[in-house]
C-alpha atoms as a PDB file:
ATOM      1  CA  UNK A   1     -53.770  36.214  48.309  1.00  0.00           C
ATOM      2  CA  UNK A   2     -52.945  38.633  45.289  1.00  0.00           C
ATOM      3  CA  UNK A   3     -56.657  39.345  43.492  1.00  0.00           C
ATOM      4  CA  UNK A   4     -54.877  40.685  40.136  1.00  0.00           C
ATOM      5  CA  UNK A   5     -54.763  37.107  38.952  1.00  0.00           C
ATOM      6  CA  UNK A   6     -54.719  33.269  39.319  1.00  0.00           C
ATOM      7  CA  UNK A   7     -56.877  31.563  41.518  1.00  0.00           C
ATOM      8  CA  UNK A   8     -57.479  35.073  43.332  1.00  0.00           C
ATOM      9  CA  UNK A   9     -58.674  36.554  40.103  1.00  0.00           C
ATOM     10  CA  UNK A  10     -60.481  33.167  39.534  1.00  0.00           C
ATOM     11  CA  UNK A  11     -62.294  33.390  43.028  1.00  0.00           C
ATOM     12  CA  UNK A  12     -63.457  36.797  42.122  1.00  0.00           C
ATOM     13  CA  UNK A  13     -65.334  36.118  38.893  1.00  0.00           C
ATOM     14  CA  UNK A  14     -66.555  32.742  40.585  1.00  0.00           C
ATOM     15  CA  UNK A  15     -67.435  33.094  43.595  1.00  0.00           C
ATOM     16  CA  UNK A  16     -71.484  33.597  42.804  1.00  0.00           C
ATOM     17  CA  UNK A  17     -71.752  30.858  40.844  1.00  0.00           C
ATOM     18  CA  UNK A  18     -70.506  28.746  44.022  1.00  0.00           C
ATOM     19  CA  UNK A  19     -72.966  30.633  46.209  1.00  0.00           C
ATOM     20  CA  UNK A  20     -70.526  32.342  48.113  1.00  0.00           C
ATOM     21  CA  UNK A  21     -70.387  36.087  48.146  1.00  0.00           C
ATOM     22  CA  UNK A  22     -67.482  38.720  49.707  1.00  0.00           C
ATOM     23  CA  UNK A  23     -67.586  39.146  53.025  1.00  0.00           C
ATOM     24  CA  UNK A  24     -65.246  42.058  53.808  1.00  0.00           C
ATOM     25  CA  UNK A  25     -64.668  44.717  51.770  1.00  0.00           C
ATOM     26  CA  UNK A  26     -61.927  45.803  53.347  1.00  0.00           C
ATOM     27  CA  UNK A  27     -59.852  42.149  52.268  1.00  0.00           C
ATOM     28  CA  UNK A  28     -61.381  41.825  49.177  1.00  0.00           C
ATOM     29  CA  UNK A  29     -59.984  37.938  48.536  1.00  0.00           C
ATOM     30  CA  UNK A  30     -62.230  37.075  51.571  1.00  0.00           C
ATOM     31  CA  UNK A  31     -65.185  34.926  50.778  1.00  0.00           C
ATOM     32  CA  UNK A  32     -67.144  32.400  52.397  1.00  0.00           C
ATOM     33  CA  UNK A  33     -70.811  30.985  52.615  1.00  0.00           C
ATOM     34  CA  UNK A  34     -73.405  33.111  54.106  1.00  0.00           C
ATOM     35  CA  UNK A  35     -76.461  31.147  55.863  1.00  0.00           C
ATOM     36  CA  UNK A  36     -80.002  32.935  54.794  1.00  0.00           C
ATOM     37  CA  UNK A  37     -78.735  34.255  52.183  1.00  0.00           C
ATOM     38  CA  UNK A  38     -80.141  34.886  48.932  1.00  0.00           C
ATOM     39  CA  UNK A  39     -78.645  32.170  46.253  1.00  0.00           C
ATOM     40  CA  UNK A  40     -78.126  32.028  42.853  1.00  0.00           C
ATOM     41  CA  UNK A  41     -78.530  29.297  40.168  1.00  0.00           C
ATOM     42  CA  UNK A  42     -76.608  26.662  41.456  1.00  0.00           C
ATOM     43  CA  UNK A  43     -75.862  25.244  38.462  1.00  0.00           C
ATOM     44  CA  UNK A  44     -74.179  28.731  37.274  1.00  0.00           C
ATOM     45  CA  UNK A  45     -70.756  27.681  36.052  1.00  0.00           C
ATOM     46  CA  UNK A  46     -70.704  23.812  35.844  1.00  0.00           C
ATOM     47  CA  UNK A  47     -72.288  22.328  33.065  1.00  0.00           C
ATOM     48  CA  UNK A  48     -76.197  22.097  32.753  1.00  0.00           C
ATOM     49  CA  UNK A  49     -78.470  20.321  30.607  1.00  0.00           C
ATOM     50  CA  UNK A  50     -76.820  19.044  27.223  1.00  0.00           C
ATOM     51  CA  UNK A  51     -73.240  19.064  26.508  1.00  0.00           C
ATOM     52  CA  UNK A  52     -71.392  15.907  26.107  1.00  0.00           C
ATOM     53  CA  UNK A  53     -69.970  14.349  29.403  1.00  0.00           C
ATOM     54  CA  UNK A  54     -65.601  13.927  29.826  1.00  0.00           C
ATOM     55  CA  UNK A  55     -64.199  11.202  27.825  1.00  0.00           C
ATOM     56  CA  UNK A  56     -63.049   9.446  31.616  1.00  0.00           C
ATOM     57  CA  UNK A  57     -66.829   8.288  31.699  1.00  0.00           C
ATOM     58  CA  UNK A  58     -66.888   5.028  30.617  1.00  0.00           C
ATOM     59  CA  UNK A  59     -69.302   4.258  27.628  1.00  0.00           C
ATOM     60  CA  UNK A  60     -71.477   1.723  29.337  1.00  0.00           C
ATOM     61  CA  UNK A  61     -72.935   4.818  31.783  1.00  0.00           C
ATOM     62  CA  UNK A  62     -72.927   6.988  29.902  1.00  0.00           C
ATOM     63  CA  UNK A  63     -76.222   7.229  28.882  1.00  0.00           C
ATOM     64  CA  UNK A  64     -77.777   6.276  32.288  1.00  0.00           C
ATOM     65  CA  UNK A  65     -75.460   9.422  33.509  1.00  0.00           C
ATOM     66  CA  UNK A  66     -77.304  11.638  31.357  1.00  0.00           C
ATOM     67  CA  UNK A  67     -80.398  10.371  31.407  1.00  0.00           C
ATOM     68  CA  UNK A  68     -80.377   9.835  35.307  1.00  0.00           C
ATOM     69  CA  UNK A  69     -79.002  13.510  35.782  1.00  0.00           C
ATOM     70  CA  UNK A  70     -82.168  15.438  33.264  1.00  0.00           C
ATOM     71  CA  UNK A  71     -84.456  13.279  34.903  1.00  0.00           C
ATOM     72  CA  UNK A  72     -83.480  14.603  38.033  1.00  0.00           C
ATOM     73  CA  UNK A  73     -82.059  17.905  37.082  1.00  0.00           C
ATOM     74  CA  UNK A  74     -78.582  18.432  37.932  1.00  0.00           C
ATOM     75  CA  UNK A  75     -75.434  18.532  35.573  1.00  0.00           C
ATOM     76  CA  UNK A  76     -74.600  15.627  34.608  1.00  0.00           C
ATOM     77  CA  UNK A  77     -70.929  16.062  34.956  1.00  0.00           C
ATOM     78  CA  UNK A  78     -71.336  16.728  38.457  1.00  0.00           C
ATOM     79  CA  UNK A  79     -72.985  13.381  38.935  1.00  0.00           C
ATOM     80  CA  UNK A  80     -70.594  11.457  36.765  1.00  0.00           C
ATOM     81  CA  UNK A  81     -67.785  13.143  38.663  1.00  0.00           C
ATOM     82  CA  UNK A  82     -69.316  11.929  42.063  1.00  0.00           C
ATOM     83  CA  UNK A  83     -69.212   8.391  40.668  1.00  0.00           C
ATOM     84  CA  UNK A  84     -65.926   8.303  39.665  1.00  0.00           C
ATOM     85  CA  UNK A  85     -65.086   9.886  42.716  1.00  0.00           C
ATOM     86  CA  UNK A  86     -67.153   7.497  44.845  1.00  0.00           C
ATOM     87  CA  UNK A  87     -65.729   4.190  43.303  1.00  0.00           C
ATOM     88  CA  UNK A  88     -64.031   4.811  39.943  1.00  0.00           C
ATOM     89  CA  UNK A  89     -67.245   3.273  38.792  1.00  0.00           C
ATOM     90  CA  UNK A  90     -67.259   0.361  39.536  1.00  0.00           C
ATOM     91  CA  UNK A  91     -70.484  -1.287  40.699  1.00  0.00           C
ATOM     92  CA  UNK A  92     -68.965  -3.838  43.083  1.00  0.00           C
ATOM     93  CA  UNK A  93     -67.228  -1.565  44.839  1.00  0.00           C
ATOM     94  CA  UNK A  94     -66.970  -1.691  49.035  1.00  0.00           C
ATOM     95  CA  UNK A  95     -65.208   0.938  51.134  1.00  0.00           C
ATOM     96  CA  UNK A  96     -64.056   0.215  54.264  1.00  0.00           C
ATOM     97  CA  UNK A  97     -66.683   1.507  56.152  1.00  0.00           C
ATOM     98  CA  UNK A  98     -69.225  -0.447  54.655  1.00  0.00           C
ATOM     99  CA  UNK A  99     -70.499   1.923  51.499  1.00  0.00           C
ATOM    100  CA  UNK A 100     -71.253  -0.217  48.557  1.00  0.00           C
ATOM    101  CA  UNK A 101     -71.793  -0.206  44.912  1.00  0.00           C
ATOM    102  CA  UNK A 102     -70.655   2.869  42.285  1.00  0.00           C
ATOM    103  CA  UNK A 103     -72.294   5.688  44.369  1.00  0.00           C
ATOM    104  CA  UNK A 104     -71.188   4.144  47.457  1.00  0.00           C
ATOM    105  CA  UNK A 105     -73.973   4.307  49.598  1.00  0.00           C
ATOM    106  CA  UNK A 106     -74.118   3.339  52.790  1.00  0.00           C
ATOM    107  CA  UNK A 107     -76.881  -0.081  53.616  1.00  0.00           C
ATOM    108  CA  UNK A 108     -79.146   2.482  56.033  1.00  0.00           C
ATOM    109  CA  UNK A 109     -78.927   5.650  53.556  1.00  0.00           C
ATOM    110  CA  UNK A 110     -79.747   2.979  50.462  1.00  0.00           C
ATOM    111  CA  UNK A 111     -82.838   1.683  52.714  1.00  0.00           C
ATOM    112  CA  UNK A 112     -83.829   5.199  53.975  1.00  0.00           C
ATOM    113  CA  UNK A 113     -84.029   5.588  49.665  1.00  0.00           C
ATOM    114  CA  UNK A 114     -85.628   2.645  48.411  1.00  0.00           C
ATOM    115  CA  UNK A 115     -82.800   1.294  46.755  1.00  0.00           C
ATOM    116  CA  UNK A 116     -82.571  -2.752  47.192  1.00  0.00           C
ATOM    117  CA  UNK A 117     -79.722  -3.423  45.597  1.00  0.00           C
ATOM    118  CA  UNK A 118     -76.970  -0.823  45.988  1.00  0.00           C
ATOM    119  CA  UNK A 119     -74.809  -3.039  43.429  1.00  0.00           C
ATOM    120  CA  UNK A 120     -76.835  -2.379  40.384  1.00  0.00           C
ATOM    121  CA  UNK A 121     -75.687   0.458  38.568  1.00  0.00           C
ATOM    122  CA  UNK A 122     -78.883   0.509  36.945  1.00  0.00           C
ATOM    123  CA  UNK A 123     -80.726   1.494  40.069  1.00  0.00           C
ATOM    124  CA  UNK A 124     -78.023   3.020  42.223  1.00  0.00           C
ATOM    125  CA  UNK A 125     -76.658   5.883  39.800  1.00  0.00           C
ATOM    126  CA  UNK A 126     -80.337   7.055  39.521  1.00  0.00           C
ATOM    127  CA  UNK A 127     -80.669   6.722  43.320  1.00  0.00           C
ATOM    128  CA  UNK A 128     -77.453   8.661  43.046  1.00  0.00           C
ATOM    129  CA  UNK A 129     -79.682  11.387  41.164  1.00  0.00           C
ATOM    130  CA  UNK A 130     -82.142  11.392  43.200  1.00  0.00           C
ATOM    131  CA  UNK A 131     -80.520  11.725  46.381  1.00  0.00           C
ATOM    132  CA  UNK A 132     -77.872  14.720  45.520  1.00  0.00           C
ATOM    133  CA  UNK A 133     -80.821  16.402  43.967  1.00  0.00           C
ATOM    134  CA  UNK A 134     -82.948  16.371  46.931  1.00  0.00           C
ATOM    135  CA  UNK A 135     -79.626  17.831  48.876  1.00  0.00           C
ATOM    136  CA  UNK A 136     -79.793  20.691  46.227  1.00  0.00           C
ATOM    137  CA  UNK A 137     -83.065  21.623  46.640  1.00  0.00           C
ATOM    138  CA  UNK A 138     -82.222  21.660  50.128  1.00  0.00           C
ATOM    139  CA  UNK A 139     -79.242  23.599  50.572  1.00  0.00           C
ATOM    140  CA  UNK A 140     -79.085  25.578  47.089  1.00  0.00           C
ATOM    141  CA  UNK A 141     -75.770  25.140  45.850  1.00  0.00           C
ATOM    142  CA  UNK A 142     -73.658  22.692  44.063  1.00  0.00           C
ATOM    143  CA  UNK A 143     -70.945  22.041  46.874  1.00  0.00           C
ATOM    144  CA  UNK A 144     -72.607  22.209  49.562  1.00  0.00           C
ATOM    145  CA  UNK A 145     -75.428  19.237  47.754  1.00  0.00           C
ATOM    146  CA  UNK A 146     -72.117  17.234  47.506  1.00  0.00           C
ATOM    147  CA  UNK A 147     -71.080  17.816  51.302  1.00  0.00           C
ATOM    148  CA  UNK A 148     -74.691  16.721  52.325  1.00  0.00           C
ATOM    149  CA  UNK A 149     -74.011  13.546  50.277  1.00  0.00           C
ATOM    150  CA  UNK A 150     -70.607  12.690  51.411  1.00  0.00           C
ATOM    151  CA  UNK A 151     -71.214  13.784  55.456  1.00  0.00           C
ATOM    152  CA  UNK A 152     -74.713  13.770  55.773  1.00  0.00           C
ATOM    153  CA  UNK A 153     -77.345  16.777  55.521  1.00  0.00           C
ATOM    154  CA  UNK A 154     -76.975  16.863  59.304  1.00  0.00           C
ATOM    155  CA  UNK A 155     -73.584  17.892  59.285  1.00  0.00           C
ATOM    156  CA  UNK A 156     -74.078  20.788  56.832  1.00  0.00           C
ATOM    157  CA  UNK A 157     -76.756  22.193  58.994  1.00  0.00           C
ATOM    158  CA  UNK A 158     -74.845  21.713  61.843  1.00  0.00           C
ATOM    159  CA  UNK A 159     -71.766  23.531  60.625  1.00  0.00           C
ATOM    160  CA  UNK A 160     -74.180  26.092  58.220  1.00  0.00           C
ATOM    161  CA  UNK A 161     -71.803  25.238  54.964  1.00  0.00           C
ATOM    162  CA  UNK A 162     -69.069  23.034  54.073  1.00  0.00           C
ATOM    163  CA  UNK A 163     -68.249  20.552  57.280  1.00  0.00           C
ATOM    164  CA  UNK A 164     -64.209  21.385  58.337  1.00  0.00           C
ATOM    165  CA  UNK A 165     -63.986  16.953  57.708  1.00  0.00           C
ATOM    166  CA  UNK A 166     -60.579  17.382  55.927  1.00  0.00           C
ATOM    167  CA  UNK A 167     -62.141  14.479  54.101  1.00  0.00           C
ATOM    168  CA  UNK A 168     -65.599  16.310  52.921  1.00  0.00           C
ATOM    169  CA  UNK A 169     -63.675  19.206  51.957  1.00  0.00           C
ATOM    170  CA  UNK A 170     -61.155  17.270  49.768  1.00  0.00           C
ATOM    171  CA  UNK A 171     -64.218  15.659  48.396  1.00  0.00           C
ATOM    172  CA  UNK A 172     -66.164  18.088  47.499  1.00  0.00           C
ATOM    173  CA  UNK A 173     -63.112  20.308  45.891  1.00  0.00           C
ATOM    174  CA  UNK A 174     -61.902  17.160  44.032  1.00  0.00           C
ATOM    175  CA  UNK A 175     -65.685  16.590  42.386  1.00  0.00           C
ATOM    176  CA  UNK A 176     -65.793  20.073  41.416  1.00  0.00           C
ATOM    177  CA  UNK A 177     -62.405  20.386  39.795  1.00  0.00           C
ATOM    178  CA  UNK A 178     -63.783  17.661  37.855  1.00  0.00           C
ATOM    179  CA  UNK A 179     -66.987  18.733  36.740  1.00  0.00           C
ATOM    180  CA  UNK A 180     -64.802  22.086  35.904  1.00  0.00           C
ATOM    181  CA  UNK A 181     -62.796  20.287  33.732  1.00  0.00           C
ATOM    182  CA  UNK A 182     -65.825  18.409  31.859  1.00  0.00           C
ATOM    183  CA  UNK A 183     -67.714  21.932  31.399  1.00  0.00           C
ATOM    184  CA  UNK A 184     -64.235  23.347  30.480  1.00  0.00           C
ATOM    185  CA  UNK A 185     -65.406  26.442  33.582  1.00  0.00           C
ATOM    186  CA  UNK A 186     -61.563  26.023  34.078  1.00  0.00           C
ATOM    187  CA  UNK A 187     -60.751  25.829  37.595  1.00  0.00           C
ATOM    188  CA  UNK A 188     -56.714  26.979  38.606  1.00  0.00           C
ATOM    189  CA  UNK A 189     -54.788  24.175  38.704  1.00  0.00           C
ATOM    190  CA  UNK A 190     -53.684  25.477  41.929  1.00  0.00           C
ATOM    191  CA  UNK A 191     -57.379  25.185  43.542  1.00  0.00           C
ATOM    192  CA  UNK A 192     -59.613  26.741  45.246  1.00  0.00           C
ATOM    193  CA  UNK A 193     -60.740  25.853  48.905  1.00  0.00           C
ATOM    194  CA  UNK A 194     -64.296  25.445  49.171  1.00  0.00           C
ATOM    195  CA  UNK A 195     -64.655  26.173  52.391  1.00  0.00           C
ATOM    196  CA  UNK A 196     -68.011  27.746  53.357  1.00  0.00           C
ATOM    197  CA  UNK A 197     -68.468  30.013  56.638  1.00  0.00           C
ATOM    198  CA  UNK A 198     -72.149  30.665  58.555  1.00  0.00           C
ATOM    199  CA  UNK A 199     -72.275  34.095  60.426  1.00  0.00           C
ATOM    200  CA  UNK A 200     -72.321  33.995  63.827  1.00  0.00           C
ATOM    201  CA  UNK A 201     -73.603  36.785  66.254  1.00  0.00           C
ATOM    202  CA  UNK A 202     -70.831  38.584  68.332  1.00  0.00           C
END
């Protein structure tokens, strides 16, 4: 990949705000995910506290968007973009494998929460809050909070960063082109694979 611009050049400036850091110096367009390492602000580079959300949020969450996301604190956008990546927002929705309501959670994950009713928006985007903030305080960074809530914090232990679930990784790129887009960080239209890496001895 040519680092002199595009999503090369992109990656470069980035990459820290992502919590991934170069990992050979000698292929400088090499990055991935280090496990144990030290992070920085997660929310580095995707819109924090204030700021008005996109114009695809509908009006009627708006404010429980914002409000859920300061109470909790996590960008707002990055919660509104999990919603309308979850169900297009809409409060009775049901996958196919069983997840329910506008942040799609699955009956045993909405027990394990508290949350009775998965189909009220009222309750469920704040449960929505709540849960991807406890995966950031767990794992530190933005994408890899959203990979815990699509495939489970197990998994992201498991694998020490990103799962390879072609799913969780289209997932979690697709949320965080969005939030780019809402907090105008301006991601490259051609993307960027958010693929993170753990070290492994030998």
């Amino acid at each position: 990949m040519a680092t002199g611009g595009g999503a090369g050049a992109w990656l470069a400036r980035n990459a820290p705000a992502f919590g991934f850091v170069q990992r050979y110096s000698w292929e400088p367009w090499h990055y991935g995910y280090l496990a144990g390492c030290r992070q920085v602000s997660p929310v580095v580079g995707v819109a924090a506290a204030g700021g008005g959300l996109p114009s695809w949020v509908p009006e009627r969450f708006r404010e429980l968007v914002t409000a859920s996301a300061a109470a909790h604190g996590i960008p707002a956008v990055v919660l509104a973009a999990l919603l309308r990546t979850e169900s297009g927002f809409d409060p009775a929705a049901v996958s196919p494998a069983g997840a329910q309501g506008i942040a799609q959670f699955m009956p045993g994950t909405a027990r394990g929460i508290g949350l009775v009713d998965p189909f009220d928006p009222d309750r469920a985007i704040p449960a929505a809050a709540r849960l991807l903030a406890g995966h950031l305080a767990a794992f530190g960074t933005i994408p890899l909070s959203l990979a815990a809530y699509n495939a489970g914090p197990g998994a992201v232990r498991r694998y020490g960063g990103v799962p390879p679930f072609p799913e969780t990784q289209r997932y979690v790129e697709r949320i965080m082109a969005l939030a780019g887009a809402g907090s105008r960080v301006g991601l490259p239209a051609s993307g960027v694979h958010l693929l993170a890496f753990a070290d492994h001895p030998g």
